[in-house]
N, C-alpha and C. Protein backbone atom coordinates (compact mmCIF):
# COMPACT_ATOMS: atom_id res chain seq x y z
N UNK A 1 -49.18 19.87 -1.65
CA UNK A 1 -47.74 19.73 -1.47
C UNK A 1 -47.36 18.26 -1.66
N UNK A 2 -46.48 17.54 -2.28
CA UNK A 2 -45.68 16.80 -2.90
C UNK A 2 -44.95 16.06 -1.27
N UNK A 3 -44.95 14.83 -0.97
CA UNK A 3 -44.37 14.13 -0.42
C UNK A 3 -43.23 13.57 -0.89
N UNK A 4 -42.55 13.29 -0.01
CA UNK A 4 -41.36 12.68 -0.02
C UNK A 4 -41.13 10.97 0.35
N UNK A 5 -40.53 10.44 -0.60
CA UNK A 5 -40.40 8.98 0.00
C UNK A 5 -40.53 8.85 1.93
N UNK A 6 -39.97 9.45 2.61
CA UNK A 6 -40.21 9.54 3.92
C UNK A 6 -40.88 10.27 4.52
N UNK A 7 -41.93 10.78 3.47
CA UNK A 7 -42.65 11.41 4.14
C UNK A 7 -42.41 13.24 4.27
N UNK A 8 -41.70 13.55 4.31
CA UNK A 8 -40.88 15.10 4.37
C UNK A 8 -41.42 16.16 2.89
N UNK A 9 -42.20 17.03 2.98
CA UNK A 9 -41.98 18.02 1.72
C UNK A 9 -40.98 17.48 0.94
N UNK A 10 -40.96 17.47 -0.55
CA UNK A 10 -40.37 17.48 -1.33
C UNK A 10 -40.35 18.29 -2.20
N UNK A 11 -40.90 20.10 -2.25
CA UNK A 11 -40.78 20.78 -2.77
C UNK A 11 -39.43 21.23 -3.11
N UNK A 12 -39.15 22.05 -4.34
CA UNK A 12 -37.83 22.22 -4.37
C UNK A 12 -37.86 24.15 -3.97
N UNK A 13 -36.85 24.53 -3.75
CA UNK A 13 -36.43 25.52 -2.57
C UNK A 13 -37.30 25.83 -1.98
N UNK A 14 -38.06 25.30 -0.94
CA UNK A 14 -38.99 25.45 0.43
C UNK A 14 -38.15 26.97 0.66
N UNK A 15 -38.33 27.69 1.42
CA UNK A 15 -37.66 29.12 1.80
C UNK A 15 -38.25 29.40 3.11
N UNK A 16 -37.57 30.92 3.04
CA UNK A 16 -37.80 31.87 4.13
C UNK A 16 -39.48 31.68 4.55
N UNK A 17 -40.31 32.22 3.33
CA UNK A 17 -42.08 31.99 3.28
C UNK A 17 -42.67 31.20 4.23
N UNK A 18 -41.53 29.41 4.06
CA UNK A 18 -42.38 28.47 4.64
C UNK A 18 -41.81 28.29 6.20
N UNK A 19 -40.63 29.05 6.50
CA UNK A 19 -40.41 28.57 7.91
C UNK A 19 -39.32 27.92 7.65
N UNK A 20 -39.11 26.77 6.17
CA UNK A 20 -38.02 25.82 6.49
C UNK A 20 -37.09 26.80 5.64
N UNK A 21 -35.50 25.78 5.66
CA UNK A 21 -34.21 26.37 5.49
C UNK A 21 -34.85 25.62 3.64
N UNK A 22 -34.07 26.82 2.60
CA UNK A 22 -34.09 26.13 1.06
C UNK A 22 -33.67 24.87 1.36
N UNK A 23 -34.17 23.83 0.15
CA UNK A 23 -33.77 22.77 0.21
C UNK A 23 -34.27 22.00 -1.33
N UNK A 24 -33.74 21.10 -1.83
CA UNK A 24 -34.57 20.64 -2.71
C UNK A 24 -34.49 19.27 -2.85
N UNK A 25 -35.48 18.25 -2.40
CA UNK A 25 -35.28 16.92 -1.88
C UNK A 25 -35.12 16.42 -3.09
N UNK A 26 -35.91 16.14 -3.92
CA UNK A 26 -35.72 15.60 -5.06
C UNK A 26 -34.57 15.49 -5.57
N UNK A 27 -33.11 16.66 -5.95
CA UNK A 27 -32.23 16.88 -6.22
C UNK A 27 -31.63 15.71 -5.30
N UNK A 28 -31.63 16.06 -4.32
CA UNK A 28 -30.73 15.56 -3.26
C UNK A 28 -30.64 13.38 -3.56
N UNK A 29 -32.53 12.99 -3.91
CA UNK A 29 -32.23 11.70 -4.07
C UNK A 29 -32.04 11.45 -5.48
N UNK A 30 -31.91 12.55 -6.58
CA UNK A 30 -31.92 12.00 -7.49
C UNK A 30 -29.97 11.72 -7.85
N UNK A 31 -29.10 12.43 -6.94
CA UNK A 31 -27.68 12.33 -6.64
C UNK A 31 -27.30 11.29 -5.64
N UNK A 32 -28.03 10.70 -5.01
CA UNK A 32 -27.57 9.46 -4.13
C UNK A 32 -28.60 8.59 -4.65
N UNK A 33 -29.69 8.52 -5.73
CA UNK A 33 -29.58 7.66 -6.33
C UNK A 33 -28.81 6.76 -7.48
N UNK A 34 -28.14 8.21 -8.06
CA UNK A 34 -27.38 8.27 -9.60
C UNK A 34 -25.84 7.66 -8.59
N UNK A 35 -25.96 7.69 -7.52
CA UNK A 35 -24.06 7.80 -6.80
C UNK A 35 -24.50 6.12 -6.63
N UNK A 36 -25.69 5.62 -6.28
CA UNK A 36 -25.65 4.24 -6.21
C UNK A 36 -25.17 3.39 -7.38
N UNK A 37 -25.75 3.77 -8.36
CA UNK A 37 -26.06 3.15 -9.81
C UNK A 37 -24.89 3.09 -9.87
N UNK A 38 -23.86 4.70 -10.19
CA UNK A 38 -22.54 4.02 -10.62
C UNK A 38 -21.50 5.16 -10.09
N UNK A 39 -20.80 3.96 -9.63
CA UNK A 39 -19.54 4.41 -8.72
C UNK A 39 -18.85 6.04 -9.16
N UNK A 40 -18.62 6.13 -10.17
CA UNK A 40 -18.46 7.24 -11.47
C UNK A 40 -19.55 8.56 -11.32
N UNK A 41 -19.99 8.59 -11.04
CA UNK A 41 -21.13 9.67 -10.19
C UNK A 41 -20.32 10.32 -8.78
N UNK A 42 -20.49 9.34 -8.08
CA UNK A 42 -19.24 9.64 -7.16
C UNK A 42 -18.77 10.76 -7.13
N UNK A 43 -17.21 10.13 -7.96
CA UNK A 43 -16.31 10.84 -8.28
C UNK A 43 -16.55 12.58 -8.93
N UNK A 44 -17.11 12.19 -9.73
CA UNK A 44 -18.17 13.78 -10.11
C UNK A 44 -18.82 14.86 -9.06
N UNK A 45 -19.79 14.26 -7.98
CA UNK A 45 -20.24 14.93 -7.01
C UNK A 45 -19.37 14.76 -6.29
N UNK A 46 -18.08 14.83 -5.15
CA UNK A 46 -18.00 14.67 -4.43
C UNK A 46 -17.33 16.12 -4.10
N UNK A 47 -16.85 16.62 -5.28
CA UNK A 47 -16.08 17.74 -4.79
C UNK A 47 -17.28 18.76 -4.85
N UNK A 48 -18.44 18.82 -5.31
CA UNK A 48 -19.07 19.95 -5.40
C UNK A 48 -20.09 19.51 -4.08
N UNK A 49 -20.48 18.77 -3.22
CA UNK A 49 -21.01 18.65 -2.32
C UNK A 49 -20.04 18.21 -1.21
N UNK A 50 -20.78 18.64 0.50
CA UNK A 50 -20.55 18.03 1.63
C UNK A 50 -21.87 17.89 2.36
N UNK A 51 -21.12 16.65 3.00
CA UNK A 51 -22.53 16.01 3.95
C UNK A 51 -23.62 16.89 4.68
N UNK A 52 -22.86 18.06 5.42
CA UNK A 52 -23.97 19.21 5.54
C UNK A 52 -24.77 20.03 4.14
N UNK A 53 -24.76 19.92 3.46
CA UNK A 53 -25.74 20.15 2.12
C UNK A 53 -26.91 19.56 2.18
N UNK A 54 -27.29 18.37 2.45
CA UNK A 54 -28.62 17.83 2.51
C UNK A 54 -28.95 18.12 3.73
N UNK A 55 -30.20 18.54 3.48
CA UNK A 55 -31.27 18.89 3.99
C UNK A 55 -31.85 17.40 4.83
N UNK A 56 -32.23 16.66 4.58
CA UNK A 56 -32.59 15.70 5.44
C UNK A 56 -31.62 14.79 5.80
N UNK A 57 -31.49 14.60 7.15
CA UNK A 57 -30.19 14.04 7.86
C UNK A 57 -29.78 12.35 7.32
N UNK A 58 -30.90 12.11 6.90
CA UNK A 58 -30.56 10.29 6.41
C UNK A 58 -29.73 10.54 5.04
N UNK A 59 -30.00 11.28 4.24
CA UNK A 59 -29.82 11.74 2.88
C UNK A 59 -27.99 11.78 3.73
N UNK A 60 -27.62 13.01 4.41
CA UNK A 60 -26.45 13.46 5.19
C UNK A 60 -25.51 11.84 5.70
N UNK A 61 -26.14 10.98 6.22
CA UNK A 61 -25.91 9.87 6.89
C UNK A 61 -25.17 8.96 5.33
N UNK A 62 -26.33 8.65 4.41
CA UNK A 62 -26.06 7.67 3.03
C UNK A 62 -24.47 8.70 2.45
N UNK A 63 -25.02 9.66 1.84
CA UNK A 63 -23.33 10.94 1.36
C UNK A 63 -22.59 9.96 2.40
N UNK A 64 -22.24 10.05 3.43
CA UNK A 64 -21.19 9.62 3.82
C UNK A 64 -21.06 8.34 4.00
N UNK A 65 -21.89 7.83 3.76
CA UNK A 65 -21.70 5.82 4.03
C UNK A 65 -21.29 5.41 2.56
N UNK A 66 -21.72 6.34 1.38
CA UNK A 66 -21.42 6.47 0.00
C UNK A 66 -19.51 6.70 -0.12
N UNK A 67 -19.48 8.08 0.34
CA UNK A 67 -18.00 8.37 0.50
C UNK A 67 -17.05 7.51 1.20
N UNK A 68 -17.93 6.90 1.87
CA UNK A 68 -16.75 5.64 2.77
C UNK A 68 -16.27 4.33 2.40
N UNK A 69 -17.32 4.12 1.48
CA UNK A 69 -17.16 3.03 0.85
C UNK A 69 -16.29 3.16 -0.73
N UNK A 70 -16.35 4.19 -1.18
CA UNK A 70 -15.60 4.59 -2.49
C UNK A 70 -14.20 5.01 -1.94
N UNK A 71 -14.11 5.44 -0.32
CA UNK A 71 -12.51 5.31 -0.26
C UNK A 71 -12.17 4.20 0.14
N UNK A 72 -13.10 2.88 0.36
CA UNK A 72 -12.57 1.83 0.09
C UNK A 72 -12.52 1.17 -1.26
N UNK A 73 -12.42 1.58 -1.96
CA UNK A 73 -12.95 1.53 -3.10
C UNK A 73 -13.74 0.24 -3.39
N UNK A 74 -15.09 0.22 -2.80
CA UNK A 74 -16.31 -0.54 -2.36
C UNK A 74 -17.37 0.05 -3.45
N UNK A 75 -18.20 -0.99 -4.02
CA UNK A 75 -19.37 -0.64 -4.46
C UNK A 75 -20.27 0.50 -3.92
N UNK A 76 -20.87 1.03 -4.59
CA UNK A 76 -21.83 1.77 -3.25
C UNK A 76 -23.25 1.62 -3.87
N UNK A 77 -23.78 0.56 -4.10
CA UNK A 77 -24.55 0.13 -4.40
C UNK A 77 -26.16 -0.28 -3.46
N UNK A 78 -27.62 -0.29 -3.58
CA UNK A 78 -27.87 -0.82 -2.11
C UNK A 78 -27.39 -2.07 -1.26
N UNK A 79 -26.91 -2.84 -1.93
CA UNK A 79 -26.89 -3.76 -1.13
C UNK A 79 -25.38 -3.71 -0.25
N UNK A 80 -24.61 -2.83 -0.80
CA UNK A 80 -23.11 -2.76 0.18
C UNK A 80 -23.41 -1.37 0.71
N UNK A 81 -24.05 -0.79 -0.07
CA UNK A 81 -24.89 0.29 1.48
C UNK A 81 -25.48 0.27 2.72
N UNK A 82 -26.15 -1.13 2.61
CA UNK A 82 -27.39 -1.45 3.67
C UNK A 82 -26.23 -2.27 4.39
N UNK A 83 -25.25 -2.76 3.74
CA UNK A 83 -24.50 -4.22 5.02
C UNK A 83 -23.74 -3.06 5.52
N UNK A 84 -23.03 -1.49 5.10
CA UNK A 84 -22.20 -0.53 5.60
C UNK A 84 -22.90 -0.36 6.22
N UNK A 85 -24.36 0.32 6.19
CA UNK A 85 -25.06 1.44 7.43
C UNK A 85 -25.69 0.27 8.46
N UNK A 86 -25.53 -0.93 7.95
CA UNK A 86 -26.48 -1.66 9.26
C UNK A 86 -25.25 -1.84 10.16
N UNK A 87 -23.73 -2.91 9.61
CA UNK A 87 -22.98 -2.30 10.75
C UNK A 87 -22.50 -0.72 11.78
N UNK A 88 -22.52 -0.23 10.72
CA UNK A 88 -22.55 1.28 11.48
C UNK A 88 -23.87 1.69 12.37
N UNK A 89 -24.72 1.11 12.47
CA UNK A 89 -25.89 1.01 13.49
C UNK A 89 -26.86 2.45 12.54
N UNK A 90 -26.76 2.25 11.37
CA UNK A 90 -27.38 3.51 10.95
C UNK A 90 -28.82 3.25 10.19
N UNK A 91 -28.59 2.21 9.75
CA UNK A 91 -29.83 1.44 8.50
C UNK A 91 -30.81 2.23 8.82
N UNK A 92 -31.48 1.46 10.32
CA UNK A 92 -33.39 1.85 10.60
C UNK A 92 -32.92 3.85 10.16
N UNK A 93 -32.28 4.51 10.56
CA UNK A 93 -31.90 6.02 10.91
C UNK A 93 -32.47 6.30 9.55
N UNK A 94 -32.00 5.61 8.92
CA UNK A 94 -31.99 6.56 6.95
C UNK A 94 -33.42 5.66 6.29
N UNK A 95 -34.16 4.83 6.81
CA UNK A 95 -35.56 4.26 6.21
C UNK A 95 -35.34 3.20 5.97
N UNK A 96 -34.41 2.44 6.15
CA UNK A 96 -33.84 1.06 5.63
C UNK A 96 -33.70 1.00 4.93
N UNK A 97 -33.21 -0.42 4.18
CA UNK A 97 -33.01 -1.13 2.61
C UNK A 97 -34.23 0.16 1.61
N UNK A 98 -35.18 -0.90 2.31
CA UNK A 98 -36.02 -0.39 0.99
C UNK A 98 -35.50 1.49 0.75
N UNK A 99 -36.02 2.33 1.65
CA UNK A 99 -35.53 3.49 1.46
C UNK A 99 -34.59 4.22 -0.02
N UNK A 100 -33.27 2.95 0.52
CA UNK A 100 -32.19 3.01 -0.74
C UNK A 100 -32.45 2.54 -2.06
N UNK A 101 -33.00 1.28 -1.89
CA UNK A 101 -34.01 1.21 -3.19
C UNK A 101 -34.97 1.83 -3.73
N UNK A 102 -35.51 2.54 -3.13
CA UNK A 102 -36.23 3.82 -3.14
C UNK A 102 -35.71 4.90 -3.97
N UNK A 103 -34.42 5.07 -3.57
CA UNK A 103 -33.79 6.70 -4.18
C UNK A 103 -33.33 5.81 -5.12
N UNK A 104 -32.70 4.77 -5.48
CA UNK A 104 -32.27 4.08 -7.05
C UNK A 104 -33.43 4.39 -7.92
N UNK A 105 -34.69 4.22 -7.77
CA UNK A 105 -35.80 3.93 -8.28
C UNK A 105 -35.77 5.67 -8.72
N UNK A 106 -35.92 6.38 -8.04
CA UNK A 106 -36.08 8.12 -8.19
C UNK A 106 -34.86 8.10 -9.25
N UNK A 107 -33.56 7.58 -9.07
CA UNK A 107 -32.74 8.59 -9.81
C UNK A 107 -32.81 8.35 -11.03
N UNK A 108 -32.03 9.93 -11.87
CA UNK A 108 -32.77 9.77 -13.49
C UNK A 108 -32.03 8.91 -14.10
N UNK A 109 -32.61 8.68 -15.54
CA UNK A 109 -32.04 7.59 -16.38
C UNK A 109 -30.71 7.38 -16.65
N UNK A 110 -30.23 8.82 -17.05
CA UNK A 110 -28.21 8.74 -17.05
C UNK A 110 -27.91 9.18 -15.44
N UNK A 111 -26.85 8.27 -15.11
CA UNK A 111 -26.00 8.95 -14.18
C UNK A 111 -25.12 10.10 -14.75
N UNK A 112 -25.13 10.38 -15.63
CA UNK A 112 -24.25 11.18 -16.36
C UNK A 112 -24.79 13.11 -15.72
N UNK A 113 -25.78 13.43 -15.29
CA UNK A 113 -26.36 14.06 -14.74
C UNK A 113 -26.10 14.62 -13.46
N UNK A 114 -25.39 13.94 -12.91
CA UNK A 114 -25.40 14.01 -11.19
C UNK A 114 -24.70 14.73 -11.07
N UNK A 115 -23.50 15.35 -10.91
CA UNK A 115 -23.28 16.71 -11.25
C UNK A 115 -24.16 17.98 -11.15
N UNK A 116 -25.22 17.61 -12.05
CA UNK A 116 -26.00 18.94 -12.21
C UNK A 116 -27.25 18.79 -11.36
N UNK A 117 -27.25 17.63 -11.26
CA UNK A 117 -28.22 17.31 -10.01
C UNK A 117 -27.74 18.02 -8.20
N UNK A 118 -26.38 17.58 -7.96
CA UNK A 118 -25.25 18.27 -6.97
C UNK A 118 -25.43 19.51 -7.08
N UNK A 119 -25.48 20.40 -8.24
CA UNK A 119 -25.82 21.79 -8.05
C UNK A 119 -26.56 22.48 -8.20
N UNK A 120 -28.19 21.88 -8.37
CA UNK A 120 -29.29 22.35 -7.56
C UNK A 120 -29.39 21.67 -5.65
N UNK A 121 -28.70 20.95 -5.70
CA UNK A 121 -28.63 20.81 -4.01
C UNK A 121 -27.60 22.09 -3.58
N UNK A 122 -26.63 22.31 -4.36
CA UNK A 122 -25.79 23.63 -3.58
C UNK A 122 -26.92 24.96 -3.90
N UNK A 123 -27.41 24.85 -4.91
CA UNK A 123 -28.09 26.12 -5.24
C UNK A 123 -29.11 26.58 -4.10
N UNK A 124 -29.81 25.29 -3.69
CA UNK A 124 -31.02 25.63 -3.38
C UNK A 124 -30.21 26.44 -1.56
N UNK A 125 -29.33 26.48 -1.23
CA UNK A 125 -29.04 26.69 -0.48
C UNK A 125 -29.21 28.19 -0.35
N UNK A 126 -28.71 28.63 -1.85
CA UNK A 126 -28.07 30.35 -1.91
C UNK A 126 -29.24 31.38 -1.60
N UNK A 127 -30.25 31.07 -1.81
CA UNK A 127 -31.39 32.09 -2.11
C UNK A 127 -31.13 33.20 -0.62
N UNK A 128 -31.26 32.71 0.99
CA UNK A 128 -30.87 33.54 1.37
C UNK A 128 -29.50 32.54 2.25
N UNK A 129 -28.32 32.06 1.73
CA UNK A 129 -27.58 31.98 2.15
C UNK A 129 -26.66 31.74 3.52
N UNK A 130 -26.81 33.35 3.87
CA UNK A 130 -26.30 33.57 5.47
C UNK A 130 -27.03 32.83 6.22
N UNK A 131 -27.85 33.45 6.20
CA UNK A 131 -29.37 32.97 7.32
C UNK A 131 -29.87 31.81 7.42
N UNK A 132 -29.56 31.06 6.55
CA UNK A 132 -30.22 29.81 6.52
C UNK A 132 -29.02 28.53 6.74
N UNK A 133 -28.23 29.02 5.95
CA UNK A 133 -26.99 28.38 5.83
C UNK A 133 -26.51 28.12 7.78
N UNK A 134 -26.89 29.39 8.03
CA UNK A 134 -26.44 29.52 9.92
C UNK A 134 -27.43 28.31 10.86
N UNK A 135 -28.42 28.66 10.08
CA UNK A 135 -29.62 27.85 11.08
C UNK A 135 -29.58 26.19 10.67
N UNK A 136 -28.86 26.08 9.30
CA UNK A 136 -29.64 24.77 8.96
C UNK A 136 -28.05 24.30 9.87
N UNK A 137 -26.53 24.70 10.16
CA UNK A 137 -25.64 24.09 10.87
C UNK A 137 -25.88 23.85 12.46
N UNK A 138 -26.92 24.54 12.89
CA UNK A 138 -27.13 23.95 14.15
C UNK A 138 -28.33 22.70 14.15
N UNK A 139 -28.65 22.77 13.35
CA UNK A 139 -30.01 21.54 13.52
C UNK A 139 -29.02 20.18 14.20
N UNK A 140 -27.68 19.85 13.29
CA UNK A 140 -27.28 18.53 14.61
C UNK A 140 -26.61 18.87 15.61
N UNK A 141 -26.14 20.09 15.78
CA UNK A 141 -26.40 20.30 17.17
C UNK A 141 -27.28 20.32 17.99
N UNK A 142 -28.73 21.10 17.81
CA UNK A 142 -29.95 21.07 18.52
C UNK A 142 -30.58 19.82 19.09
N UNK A 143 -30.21 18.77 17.44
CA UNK A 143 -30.57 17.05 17.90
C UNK A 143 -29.75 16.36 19.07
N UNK A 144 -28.47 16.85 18.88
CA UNK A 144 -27.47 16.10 20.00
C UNK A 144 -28.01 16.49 21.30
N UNK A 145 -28.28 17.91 21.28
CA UNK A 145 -28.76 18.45 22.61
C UNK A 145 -30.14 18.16 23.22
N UNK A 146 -30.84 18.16 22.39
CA UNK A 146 -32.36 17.47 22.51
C UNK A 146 -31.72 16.27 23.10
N UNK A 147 -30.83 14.97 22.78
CA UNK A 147 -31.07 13.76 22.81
C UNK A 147 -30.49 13.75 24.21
N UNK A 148 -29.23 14.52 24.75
CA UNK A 148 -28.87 14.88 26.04
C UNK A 148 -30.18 15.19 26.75
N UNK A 149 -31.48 16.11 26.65
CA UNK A 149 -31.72 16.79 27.64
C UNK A 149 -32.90 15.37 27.70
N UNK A 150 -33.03 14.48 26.86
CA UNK A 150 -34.38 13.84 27.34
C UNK A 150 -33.50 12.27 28.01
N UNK A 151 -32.58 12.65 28.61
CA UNK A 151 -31.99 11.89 29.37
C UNK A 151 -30.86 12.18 30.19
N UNK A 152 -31.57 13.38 30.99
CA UNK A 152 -30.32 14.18 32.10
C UNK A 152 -30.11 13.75 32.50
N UNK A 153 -28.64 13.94 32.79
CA UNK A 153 -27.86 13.65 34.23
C UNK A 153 -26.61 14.69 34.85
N UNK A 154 -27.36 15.77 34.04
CA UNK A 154 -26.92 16.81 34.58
C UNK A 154 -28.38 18.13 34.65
N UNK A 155 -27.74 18.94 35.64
CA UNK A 155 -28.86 19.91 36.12
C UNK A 155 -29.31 20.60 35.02
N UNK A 156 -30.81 20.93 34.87
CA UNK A 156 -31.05 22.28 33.80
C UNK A 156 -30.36 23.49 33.69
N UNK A 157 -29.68 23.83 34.87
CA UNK A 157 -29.44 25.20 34.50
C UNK A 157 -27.55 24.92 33.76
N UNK A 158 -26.83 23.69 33.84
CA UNK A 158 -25.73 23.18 33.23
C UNK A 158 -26.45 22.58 32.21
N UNK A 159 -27.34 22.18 31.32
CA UNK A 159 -27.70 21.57 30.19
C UNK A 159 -27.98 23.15 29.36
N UNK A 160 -28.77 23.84 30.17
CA UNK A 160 -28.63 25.14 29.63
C UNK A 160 -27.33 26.39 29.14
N UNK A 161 -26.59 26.17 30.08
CA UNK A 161 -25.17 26.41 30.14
C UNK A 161 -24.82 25.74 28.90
N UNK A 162 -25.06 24.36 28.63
CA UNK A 162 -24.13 23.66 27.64
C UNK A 162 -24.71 24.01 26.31
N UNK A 163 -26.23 24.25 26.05
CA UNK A 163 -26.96 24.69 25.27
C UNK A 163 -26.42 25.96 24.25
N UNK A 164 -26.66 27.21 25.00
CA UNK A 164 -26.07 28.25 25.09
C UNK A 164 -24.71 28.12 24.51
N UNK A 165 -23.79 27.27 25.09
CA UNK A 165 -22.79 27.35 24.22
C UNK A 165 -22.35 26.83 22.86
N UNK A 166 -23.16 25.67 22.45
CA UNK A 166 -23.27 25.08 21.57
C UNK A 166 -23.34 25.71 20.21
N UNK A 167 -24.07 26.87 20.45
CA UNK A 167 -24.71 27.95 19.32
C UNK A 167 -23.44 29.25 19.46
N UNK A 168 -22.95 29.20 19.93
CA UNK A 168 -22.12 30.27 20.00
C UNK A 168 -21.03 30.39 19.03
């Protein structure tokens, strides 16, 4: 099995088989690498993706430090990426600098591509859709709640209570 710059599978649609939700990493950095390169990528992916589409949450984190900076109409380049996500307290979260230099390095030769790169990230979603699509929207919930329970200050059976509802 194929690693990922961070380490994570990088197979493309992982499935039902393996336990994980479809996904296809590669796709995913070869579109926030191509969105670095040139602003014009962007504009192309933005309507066919949202930040819940990627599969790995740093990938989720950059999409939107990307989108924030193009509605300022800001470079989104690494280096006005890394000064956005380090004030936003996000940098170490997504692998740092290098990381982003990282997915520049992955993405393909035309940005002209990214687009079709964007819709093997929607694709890889469809295979079973419902089911996965359901499970992969609670994962930042589950994290928020994880990060609550390993620092209670409220009772288990109200963290449970809050749990429980979260998914509902």
């Amino acid at each position: 099995m194929q690693r990922g710059a961070t380490g994570d599978a990088s197979n493309a649609h992982v499935g039902p088989t393996s336990g994980e939700p479809p996904h296809n990493v590669d796709a995913e950095q070869a579109v926030l690498g191509a969105c670095m390169l040139n602003h014009q990528a962007v504009e192309k992916v933005r309507g066919t993706l949202d930040a819940g589409d990627f599969y790995r949450p740093a990938h989720e984190t950059i999409w939107r430090a990307i989108l924030a900076l193009r509605a300022e109409e800001a470079p989104t380049d690494p280096i006005a990426l890394t000064d956005h996500l380090q004030r936003a307290g996000d940098l170490s979260r997504v692998g740092g600098s290098s990381y982003l230099h990282t997915l520049v390095a992955a993405a393909p030769p035309s940005t002209d591509n990214a687009d079709y790169y964007a819709q093997i990230v929607r694709l890889a979603l469809r295979p079973s859709a419902g089911r996965w699509a359901d499970r992969r929207a609670w994962v930042p919930r589950a994290r928020r709640r994880h990060a609550h329970a390993a620092y209670p200050k409220r009772s288990a059976r109200c963290q449970r209570a809050i749990l429980c509802r979260s998914f509902q």
